[in-house]
Protein backbone atom coordinates (compact mmCIF):
# COMPACT_ATOMS: atom_id res chain seq x y z
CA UNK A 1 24.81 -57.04 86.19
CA UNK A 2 23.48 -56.51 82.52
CA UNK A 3 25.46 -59.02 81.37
CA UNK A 4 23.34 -61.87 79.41
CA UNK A 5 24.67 -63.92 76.18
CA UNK A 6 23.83 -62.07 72.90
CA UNK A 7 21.07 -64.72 72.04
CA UNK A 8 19.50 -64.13 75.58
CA UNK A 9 19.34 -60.37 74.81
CA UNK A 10 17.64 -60.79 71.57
CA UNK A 11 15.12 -62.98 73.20
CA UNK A 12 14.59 -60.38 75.77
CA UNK A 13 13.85 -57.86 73.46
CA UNK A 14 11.66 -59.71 71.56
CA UNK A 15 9.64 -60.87 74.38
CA UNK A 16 9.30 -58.00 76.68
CA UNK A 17 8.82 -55.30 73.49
CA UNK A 18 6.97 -56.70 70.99
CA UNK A 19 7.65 -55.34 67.30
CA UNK A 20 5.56 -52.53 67.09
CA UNK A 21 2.18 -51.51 65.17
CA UNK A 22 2.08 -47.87 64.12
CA UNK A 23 -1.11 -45.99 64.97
CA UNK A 24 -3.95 -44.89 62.40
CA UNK A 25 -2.45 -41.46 61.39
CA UNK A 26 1.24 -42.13 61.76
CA UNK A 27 4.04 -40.35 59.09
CA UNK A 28 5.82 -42.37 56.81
CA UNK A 29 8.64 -41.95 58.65
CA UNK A 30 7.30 -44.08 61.20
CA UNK A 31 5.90 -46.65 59.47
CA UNK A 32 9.35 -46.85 57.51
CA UNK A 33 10.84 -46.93 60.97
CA UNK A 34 8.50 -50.08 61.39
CA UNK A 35 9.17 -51.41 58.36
CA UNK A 36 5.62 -51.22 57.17
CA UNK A 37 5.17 -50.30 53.36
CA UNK A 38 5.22 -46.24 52.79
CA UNK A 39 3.96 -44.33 49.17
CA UNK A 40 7.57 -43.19 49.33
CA UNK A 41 10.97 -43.22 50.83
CA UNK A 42 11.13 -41.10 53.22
CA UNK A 43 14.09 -38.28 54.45
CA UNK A 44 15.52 -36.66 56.81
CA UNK A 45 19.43 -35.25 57.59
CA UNK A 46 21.70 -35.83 60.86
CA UNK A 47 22.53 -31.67 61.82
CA UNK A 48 19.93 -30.92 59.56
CA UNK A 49 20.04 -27.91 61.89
CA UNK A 50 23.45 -26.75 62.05
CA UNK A 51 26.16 -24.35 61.01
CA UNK A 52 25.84 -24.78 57.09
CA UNK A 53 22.43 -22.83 57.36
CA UNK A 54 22.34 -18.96 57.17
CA UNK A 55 19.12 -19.22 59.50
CA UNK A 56 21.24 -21.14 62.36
CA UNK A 57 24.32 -19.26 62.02
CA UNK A 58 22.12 -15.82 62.81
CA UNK A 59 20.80 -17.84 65.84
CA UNK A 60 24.20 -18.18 67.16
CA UNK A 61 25.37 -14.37 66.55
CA UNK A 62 23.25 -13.90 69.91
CA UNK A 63 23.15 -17.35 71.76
CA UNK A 64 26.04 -19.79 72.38
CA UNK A 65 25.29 -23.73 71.58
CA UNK A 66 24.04 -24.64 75.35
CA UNK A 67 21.73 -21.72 75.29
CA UNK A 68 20.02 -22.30 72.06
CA UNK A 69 19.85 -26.58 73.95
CA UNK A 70 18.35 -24.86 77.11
CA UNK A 71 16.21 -22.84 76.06
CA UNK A 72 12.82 -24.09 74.28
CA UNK A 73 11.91 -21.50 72.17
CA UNK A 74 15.12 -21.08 70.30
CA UNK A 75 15.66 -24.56 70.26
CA UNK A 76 12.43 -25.16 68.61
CA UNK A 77 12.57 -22.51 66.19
CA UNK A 78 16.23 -23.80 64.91
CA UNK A 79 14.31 -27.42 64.86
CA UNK A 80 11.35 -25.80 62.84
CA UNK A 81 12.87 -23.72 60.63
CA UNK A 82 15.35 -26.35 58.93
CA UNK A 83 13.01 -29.23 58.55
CA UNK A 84 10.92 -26.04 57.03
CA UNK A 85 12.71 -24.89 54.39
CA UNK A 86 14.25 -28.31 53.50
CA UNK A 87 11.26 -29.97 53.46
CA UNK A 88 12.14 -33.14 55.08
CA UNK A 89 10.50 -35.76 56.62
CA UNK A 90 11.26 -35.89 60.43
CA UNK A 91 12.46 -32.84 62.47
CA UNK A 92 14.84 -34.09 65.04
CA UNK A 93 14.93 -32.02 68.17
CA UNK A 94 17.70 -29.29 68.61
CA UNK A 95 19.88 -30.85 71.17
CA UNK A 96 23.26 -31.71 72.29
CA UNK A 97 24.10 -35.32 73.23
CA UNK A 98 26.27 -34.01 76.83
CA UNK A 99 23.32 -32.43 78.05
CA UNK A 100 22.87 -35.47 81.08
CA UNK A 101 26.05 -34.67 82.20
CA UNK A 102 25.11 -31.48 83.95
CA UNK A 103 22.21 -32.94 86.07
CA UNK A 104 24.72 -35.59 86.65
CA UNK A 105 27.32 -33.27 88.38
CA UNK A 106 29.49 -33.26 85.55
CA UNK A 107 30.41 -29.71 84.19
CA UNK A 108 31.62 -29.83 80.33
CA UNK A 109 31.80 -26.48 77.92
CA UNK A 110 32.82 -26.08 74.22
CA UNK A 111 35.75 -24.69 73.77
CA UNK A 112 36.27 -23.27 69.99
CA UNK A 113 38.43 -25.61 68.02
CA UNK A 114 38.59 -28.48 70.91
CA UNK A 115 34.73 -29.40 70.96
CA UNK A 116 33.14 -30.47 74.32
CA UNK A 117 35.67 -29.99 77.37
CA UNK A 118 35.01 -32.29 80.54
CA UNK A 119 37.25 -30.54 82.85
CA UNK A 120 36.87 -33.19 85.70
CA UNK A 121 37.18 -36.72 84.23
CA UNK A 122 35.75 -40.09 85.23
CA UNK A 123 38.95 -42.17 85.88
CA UNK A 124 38.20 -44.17 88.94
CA UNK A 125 35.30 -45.78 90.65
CA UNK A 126 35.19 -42.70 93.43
CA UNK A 127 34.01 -40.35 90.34
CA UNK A 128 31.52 -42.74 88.99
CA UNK A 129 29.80 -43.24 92.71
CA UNK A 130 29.73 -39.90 92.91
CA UNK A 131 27.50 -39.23 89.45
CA UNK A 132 24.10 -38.31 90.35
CA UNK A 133 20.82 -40.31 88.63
CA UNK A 134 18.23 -38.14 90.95
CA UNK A 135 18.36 -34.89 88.84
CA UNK A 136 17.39 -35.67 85.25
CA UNK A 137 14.02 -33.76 85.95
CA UNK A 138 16.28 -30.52 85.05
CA UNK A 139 16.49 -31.70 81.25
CA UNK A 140 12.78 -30.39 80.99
CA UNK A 141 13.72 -27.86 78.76
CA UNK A 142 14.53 -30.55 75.40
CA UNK A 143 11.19 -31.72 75.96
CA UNK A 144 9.58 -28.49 76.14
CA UNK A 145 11.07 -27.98 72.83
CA UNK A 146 9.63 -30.76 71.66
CA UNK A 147 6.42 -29.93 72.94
CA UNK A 148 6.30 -26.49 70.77
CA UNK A 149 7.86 -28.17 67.83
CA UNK A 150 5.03 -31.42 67.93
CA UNK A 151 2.44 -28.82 68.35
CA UNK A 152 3.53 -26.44 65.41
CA UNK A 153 3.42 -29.63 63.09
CA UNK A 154 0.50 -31.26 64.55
CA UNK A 155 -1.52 -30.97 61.06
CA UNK A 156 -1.17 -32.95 58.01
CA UNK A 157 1.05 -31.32 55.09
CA UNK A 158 -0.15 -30.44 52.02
CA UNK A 159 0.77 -34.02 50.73
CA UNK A 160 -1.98 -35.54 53.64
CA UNK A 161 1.79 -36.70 55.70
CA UNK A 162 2.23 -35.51 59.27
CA UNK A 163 5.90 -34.56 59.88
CA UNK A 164 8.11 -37.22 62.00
CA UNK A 165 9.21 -35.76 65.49
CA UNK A 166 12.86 -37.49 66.18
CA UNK A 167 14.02 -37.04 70.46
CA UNK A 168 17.69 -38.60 71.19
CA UNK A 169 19.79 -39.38 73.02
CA UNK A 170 24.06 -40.83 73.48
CA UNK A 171 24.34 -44.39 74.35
CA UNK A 172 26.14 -45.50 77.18
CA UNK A 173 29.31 -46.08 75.37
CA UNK A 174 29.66 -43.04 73.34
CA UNK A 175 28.60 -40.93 76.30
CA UNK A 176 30.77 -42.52 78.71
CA UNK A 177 33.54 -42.45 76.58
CA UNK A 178 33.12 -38.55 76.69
CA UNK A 179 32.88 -38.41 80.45
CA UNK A 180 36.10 -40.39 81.01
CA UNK A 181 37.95 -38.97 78.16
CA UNK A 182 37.45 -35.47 78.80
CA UNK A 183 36.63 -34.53 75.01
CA UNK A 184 36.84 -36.28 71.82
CA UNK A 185 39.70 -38.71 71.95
CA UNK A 186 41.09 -40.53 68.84
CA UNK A 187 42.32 -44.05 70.26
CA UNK A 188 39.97 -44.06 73.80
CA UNK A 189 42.65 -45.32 75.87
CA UNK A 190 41.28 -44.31 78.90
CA UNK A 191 37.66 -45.71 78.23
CA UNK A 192 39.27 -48.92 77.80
CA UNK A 193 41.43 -49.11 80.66
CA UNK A 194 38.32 -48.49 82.81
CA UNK A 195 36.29 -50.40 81.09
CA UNK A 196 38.78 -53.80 80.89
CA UNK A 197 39.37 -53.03 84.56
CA UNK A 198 35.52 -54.49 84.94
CA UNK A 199 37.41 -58.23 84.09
CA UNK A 200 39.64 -57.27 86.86
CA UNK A 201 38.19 -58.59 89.98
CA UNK A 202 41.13 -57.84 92.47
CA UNK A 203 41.17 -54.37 90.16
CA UNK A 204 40.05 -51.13 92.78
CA UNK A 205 37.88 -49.81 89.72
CA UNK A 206 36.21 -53.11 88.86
CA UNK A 207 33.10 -51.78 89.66
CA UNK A 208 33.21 -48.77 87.65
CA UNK A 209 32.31 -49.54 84.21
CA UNK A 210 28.99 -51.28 84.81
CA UNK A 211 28.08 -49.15 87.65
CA UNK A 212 29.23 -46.28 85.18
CA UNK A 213 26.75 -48.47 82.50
CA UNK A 214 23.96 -48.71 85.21
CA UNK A 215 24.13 -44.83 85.96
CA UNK A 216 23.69 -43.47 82.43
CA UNK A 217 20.55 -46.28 81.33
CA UNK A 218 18.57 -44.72 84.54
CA UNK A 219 19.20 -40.80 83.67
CA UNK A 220 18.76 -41.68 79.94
CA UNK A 221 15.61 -43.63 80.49
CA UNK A 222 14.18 -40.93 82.02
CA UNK A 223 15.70 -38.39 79.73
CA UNK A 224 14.06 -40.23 77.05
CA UNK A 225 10.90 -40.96 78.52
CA UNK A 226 10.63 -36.92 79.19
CA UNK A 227 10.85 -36.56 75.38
CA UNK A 228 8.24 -39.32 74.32
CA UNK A 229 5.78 -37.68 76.95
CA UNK A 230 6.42 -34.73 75.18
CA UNK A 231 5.54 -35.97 71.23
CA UNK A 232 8.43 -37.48 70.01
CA UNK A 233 7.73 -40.27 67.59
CA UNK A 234 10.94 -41.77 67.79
CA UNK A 235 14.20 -41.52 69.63
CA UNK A 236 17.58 -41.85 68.41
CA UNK A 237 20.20 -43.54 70.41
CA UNK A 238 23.39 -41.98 68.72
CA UNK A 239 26.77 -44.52 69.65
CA UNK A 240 28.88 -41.92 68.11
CA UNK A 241 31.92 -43.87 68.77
CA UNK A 242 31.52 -47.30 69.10
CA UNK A 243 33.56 -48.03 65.81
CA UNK A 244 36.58 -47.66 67.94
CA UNK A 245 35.46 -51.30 69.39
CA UNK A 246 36.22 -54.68 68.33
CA UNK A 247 33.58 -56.66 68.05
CA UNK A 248 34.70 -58.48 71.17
CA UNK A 249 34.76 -55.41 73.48
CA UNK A 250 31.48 -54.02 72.11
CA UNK A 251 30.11 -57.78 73.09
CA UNK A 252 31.92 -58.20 76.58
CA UNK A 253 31.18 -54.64 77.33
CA UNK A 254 28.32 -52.23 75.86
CA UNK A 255 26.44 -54.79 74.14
CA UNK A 256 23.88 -55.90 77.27
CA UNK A 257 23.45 -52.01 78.42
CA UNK A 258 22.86 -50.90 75.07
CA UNK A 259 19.91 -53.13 74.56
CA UNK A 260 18.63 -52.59 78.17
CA UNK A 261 18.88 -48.85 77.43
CA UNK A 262 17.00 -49.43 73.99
CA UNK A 263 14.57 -52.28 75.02
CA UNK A 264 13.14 -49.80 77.90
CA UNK A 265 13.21 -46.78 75.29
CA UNK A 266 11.19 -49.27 73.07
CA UNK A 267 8.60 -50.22 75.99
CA UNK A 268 7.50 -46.60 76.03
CA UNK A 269 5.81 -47.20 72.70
CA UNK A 270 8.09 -45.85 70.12
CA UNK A 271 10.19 -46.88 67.60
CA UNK A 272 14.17 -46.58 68.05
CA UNK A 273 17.04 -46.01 65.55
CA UNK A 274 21.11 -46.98 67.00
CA UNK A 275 23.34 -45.05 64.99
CA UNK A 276 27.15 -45.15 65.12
CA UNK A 277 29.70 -44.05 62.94
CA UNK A 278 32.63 -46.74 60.82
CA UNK A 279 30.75 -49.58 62.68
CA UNK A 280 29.96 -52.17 59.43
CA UNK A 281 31.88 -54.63 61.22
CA UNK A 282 29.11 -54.30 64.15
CA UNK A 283 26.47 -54.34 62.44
CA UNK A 284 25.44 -57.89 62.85
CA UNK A 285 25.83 -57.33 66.93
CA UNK A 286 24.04 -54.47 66.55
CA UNK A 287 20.95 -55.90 65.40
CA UNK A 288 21.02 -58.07 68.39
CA UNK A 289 19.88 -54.85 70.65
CA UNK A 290 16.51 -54.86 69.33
CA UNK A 291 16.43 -51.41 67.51
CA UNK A 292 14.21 -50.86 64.38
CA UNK A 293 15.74 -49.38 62.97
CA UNK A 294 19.93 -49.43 62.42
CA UNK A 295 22.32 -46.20 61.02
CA UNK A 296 24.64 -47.12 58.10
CA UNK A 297 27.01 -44.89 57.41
CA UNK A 298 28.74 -44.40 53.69
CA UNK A 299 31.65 -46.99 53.95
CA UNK A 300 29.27 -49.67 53.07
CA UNK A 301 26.99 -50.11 50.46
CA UNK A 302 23.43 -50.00 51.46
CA UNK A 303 22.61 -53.32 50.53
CA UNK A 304 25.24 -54.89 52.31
CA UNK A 305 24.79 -53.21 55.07
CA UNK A 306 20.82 -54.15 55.18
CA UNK A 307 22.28 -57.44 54.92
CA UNK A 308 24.97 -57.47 57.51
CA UNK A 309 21.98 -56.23 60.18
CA UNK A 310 19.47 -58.73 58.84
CA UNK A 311 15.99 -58.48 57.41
CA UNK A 312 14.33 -57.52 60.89
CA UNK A 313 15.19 -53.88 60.59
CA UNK A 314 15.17 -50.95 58.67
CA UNK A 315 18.02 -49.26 57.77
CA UNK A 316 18.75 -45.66 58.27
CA UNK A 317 21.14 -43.80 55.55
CA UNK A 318 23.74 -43.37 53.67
CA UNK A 319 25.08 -40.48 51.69
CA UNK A 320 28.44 -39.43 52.48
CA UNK A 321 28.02 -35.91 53.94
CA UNK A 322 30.53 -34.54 51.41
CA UNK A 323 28.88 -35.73 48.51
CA UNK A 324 26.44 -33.03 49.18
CA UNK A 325 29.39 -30.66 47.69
CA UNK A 326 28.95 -32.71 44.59
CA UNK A 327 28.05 -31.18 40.68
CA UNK A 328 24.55 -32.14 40.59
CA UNK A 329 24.98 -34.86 38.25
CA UNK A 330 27.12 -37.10 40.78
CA UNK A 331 24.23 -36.10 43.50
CA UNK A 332 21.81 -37.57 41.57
CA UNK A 333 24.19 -40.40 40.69
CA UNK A 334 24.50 -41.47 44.38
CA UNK A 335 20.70 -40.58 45.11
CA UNK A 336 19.84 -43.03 42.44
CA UNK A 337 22.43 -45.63 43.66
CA UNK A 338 21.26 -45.60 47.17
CA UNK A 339 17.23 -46.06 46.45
CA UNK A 340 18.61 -49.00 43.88
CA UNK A 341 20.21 -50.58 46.73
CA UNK A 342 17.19 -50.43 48.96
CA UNK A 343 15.46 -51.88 46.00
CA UNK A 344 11.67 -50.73 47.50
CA UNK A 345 12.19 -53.00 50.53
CA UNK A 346 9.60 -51.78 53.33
CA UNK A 347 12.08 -49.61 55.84
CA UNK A 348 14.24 -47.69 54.18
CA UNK A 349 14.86 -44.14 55.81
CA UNK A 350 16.88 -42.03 53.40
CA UNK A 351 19.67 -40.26 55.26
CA UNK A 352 23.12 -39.46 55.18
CA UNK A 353 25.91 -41.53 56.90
CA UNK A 354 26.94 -38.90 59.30
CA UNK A 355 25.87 -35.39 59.71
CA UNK A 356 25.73 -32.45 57.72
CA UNK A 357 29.63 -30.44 57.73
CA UNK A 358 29.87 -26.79 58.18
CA UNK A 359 30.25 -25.45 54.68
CA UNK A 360 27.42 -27.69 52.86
CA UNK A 361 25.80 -25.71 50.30
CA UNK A 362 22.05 -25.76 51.66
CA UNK A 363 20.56 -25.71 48.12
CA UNK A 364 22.21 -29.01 47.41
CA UNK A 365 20.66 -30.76 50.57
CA UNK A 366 17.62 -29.40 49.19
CA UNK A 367 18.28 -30.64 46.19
CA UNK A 368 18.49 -34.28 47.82
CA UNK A 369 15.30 -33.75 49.04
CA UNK A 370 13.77 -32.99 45.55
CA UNK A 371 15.10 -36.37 44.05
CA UNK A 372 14.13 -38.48 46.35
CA UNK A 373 10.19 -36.93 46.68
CA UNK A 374 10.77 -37.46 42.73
CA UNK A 375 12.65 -41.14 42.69
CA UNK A 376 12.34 -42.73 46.05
């Protein structure tokens, strides 16, 4: 079950979705996503809309994270208001990545200095059977958000762009990981025993990780599918933690239910970006997946990244979020080195390598925005 040699996956993708056209009218961001040439490079931030803005943090004096996720209106306005006054390219939808779990039966909170608390783990093949795929109607509310936030940004700026509209969503790896974990985890030991248990026939829980797999593609197809209806442009498939695999596991395990996940996101018309976090060594599997468009991070150099993926994406990134606490002349100094790298190739998205931290002086990440309207 979703298990087909890394060649046969590529082919798949390449047959079933064909590499996409963008539409008279579309942003630069999407025809960077599509690698198609673009007047200039263009930006957004991962957490552009987060706790180093003043705007957000006043948000959150009244509504706790999950309320802001459920309920449009904020949402939208946090969405609006930071791709506003940054002046990015793409707003990306207010949202939390654990959201499925709820309409799948599985109850998680954030807890202050722990994160996101499962407080009923997935450890066995019982608990995965009994994860529901029939409720992910009741995630509505991210693409009502994205309704209001498509429609306030429906007209062309004053530079003749329209902005980008980003949905997401976890992939099944990072998301399961967070399910059978309970939280953030540091060495996944659980994950993996569940998910080597799969090459386990005579194991009791052999079953678990692909039906586990299986479970999470059908809520997040439709999860994703709700937000393209809506107006996203382009979805993100964050794999938050998939640079805790060896390039084996990801392979043996999350490689064929990624790219089913992605090749049905990418049969809905859009474009898709697959970020993850320390995953240079994956690169080169990751590009088998079919995405557009692949996330580097800052622990490679652009170039070698672009090259480790191969010339039939675009590449996504990749300031390191603390160089945004930088003197101005090193800013510049790594703004500059990054657009060198990308060296005016067709599908470069300029981005950071992992989200905005708490702290981040917003006129700096303004300031990023400045040089690259000015250099890129």
């Amino acid at each position: 079950m979703l298990r087909f040699s890394a060649g046969v996956n590529r082919l798949l993708s390449e047959i079933l979705v064909p590499a996409s056209v963008a539409p008279p009218g579309s942003s630069r961001f999407v025809r960077a996503c599509l690698r198609q040439p673009v007047d200039r490079t263009p930006v957004w931030f991962l957490r552009q809309a987060g706790r180093y803005m003043p705007e957000y943090m006043a948000v959150r004096k009244n509504h706790s994270l999950l309320e802001i996720c459920r309920t449009p209106q904020v949402a939208a306005e946090v969405t609006i208001t930071a791709a506003e006054r940054l002046g990015v390219d793409a707003a990306i939808i207010f949202a939390d990545l654990l959201l499925p779990f709820t309409p799948m039966g599985l109850d998680f909170e954030f807890v202050n200095g722990e994160g996101p608390v499962v407080h009923q783990p997935v450890r066995s093949l019982a608990h995965v059977e009994a994860l529901r795929t029939d409720r992910a109607e009741e995630l509505g509310y991210v693409a009502k958000a994205i309704e209001i936030v498509a429609k306030h940004f429906e007209a062309p700026r004053a530079d003749g762009d329209t902005l980008g509209i980003i949905g997401f969503c976890g992939a099944p790896f990072t998301l399961a990981s967070y399910m059978i974990e309970g939280g953030s985890s540091r060495n996944y030991i659980d994950t993996k025993k569940l998910m080597y248990a799969s090459s386990l026939p005579g194991s009791p829980d052999a079953k678990a990780w692909p039906l586990l797999m299986e479970k999470l593609i059908a809520v997040l197809t439709e999860y994703a599918q709700q937000q393209v209806n809506a107006g996203a442009d382009v979805i993100q498939v964050f794999d938050s933690w998939a640079g805790a695999l060896s390039v084996s596991d990801y392979r043996d395990y999350c490689l064929a239910p990624t790219t089913e996940l992605i090749k049905r996101i990418r049969a809905m018309g859009v474009p898709v970006i697959y970020f993850g976090v320390d995953t240079a060594s994956l690169l080169p599997t990751f590009s088998e997946t079919g995405a557009d468009v692949l996330g580097l991070d800052w622990r490679v150099p652009l170039d070698e990244g672009w090259k480790l993926a191969g010339s039939g994406v675009a590449v996504q990134g990749n300031l390191d979020p603390i160089t945004l606490f930088a003197p101005e002349s090193v800013l510049e100094a790594r703004v500059k080195e990054i657009l060198a790298l990308a060296n005016k190739r067709p599908g470069h998205i300029f981005n950071l390598g992992h989200g905005i931290v708490p702290g981040t002086p917003v006129d700096n990440v303004i300031k990023v925005v400045e040089l690259i309207k000015q250099h890129g």
